[in-house]
PDB file of N, CA and C in Angstrom:
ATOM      1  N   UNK A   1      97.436  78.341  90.164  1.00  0.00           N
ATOM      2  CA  UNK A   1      96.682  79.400  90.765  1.00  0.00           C
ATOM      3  C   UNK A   1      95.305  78.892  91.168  1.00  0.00           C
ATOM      4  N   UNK A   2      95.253  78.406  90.431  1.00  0.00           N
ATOM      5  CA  UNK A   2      93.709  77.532  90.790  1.00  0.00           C
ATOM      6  C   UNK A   2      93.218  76.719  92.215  1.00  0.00           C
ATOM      7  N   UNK A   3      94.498  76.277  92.322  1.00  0.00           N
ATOM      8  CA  UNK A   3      94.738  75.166  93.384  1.00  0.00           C
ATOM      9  C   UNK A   3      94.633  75.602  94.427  1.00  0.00           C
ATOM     10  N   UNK A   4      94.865  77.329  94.341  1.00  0.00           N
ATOM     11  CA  UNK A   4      94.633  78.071  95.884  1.00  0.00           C
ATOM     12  C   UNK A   4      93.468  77.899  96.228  1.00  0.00           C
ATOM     13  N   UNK A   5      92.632  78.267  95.166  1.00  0.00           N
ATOM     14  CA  UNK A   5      90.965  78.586  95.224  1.00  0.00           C
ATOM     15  C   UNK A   5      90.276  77.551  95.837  1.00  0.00           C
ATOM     16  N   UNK A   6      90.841  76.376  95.096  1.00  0.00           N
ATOM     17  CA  UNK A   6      89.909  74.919  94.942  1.00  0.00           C
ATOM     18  C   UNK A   6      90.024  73.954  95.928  1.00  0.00           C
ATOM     19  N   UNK A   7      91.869  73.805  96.528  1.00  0.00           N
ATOM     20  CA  UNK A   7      92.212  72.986  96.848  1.00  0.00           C
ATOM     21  C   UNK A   7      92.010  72.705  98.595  1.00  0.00           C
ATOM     22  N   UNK A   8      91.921  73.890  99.088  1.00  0.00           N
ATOM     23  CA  UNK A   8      91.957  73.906 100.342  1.00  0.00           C
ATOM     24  C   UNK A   8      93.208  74.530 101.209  1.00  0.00           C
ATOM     25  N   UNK A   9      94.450  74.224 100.092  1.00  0.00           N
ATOM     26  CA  UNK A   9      95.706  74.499 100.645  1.00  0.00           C
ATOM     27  C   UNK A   9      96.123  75.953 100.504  1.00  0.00           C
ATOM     28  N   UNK A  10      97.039  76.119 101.533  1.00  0.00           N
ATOM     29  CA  UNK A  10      97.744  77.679 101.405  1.00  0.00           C
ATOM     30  C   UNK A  10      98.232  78.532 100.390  1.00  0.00           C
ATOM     31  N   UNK A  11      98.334  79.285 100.101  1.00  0.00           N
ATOM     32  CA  UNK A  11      99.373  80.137  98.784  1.00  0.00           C
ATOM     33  C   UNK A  11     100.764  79.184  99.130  1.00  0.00           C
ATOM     34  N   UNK A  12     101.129  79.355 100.297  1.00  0.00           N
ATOM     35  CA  UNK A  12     102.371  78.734 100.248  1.00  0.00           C
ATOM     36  C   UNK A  12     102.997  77.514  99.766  1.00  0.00           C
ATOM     37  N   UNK A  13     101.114  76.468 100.441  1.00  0.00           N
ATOM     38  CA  UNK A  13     101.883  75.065 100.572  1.00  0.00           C
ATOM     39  C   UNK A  13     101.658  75.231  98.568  1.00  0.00           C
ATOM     40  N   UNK A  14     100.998  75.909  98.127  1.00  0.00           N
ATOM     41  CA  UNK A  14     100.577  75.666  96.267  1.00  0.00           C
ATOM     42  C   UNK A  14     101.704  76.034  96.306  1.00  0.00           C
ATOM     43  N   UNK A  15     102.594  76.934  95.759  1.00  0.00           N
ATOM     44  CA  UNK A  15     103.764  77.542  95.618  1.00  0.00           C
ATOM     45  C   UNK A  15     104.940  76.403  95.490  1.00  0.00           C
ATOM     46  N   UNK A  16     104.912  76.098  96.993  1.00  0.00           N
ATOM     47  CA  UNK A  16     106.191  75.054  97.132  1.00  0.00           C
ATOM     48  C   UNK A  16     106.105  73.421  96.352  1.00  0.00           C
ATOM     49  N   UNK A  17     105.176  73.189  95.694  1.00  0.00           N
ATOM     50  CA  UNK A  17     105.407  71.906  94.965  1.00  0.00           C
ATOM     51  C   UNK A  17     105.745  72.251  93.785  1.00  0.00           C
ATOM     52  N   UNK A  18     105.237  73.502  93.258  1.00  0.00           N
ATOM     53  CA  UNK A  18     106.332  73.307  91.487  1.00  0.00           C
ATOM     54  C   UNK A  18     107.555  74.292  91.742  1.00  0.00           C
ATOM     55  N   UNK A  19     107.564  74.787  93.295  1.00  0.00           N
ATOM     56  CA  UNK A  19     108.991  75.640  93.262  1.00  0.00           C
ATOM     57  C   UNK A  19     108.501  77.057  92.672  1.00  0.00           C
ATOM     58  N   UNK A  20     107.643  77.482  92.933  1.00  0.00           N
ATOM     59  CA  UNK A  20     107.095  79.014  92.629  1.00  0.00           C
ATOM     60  C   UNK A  20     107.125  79.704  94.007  1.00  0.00           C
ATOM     61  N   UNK A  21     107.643  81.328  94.088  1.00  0.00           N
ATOM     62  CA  UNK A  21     107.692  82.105  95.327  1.00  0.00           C
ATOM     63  C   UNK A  21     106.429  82.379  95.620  1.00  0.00           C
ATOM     64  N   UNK A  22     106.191  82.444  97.093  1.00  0.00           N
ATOM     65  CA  UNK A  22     104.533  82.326  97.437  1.00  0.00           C
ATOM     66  C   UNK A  22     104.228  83.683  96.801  1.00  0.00           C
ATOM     67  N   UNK A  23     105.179  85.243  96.763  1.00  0.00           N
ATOM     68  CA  UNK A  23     104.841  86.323  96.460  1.00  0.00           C
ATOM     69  C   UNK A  23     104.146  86.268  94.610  1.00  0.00           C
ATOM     70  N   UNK A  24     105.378  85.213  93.954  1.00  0.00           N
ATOM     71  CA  UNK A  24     104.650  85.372  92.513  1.00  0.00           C
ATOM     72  C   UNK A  24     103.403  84.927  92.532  1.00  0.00           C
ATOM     73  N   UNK A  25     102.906  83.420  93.239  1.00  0.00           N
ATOM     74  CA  UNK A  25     101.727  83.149  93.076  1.00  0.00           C
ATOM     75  C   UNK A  25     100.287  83.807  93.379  1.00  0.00           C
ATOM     76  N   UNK A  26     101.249  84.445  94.488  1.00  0.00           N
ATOM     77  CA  UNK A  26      99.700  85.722  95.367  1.00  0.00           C
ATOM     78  C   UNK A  26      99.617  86.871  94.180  1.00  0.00           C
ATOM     79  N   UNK A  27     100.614  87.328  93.039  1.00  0.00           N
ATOM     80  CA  UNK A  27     100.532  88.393  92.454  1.00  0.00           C
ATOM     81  C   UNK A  27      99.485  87.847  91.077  1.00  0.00           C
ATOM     82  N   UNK A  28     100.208  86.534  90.829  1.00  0.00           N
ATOM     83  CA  UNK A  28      98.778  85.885  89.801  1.00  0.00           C
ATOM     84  C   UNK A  28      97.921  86.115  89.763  1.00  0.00           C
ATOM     85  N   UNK A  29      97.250  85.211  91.438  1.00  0.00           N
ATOM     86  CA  UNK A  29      96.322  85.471  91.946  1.00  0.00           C
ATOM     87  C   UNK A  29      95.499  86.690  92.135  1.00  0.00           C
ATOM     88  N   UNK A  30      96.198  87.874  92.652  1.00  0.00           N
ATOM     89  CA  UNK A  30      95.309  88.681  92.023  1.00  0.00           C
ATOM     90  C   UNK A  30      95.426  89.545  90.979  1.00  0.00           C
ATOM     91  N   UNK A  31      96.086  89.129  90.064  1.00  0.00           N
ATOM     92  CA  UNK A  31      96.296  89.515  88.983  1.00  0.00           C
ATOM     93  C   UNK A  31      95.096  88.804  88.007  1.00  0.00           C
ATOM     94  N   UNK A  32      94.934  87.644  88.201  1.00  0.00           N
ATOM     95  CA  UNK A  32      93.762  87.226  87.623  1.00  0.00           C
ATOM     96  C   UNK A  32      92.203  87.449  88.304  1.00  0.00           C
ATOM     97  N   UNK A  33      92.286  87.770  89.700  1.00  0.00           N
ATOM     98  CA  UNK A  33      90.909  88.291  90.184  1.00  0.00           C
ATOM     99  C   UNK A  33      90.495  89.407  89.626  1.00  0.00           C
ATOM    100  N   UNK A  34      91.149  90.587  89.937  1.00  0.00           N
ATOM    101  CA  UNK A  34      90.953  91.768  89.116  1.00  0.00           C
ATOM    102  C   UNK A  34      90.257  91.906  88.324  1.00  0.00           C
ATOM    103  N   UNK A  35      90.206  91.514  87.310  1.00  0.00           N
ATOM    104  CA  UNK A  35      89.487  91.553  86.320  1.00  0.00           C
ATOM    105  C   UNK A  35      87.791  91.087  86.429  1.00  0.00           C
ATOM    106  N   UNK A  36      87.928  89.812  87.373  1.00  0.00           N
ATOM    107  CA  UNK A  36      86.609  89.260  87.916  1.00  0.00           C
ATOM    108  C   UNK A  36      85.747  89.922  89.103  1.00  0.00           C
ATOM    109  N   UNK A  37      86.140  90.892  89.371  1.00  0.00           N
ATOM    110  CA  UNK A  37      85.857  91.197  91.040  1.00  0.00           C
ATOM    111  C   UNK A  37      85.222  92.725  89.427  1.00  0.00           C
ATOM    112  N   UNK A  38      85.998  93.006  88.967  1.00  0.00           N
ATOM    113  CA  UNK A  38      85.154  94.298  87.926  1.00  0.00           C
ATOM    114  C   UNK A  38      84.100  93.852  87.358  1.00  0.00           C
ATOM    115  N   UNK A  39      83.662  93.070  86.312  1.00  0.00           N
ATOM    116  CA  UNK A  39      82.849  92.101  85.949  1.00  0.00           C
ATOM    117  C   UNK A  39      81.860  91.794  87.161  1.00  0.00           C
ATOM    118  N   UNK A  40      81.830  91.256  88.095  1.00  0.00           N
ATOM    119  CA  UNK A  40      80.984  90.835  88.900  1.00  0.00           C
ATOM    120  C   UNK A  40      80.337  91.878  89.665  1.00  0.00           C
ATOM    121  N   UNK A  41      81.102  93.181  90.261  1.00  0.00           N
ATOM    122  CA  UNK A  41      80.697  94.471  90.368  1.00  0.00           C
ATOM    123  C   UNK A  41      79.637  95.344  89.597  1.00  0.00           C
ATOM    124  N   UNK A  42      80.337  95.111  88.354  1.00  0.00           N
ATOM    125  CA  UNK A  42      79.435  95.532  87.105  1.00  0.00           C
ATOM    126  C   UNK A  42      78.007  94.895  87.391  1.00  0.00           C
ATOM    127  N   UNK A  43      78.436  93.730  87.199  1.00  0.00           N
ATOM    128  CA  UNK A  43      76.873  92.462  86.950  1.00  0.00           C
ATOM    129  C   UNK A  43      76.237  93.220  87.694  1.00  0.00           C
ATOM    130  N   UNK A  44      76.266  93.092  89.357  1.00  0.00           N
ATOM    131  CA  UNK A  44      75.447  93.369  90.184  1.00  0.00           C
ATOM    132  C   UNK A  44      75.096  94.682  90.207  1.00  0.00           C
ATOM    133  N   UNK A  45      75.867  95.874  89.929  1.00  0.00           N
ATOM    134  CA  UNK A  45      75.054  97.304  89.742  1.00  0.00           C
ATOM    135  C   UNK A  45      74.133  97.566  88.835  1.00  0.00           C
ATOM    136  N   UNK A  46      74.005  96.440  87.932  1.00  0.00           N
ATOM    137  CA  UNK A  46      72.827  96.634  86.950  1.00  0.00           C
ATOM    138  C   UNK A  46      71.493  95.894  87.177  1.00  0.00           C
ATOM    139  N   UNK A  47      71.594  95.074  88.074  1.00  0.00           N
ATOM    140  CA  UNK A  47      70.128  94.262  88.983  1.00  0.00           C
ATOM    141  C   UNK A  47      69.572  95.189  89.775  1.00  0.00           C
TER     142      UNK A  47
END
C-alpha cells in the first residue's frame, strides 16, 4: 500500500507484482487514509 504513495507507480502496476486485485489494494488504501484525513482535519481545526 505504501508503494502507491511513495513509488510513483499506479494502484494497478502495485497490485500486479504480488498478484493483489487493483480493487483490494484501492480499498486498503483508503481504508488506511481514513483514519488520517480525520486526525489531520482535527489537527488543523484547532490552529
Amino acid at each position: 500500500m505504501r508503494l502507491t504513495e511513495t513509488s510513483g507507480r499506479t494502484v494497478a502496476q502495485v497490485a500486479a507484482g504480488p498478484g493483489i486485485g487493483k480493487s483490494t489494494l484501492t480499498r486498503w488504501k483508503n481504508q488506511f487514509r481514513a483514519p488520517c484525513l480525520k486526525y489531520e482535519t482535527a489537527r488543523r481545526s484547532k490552529l
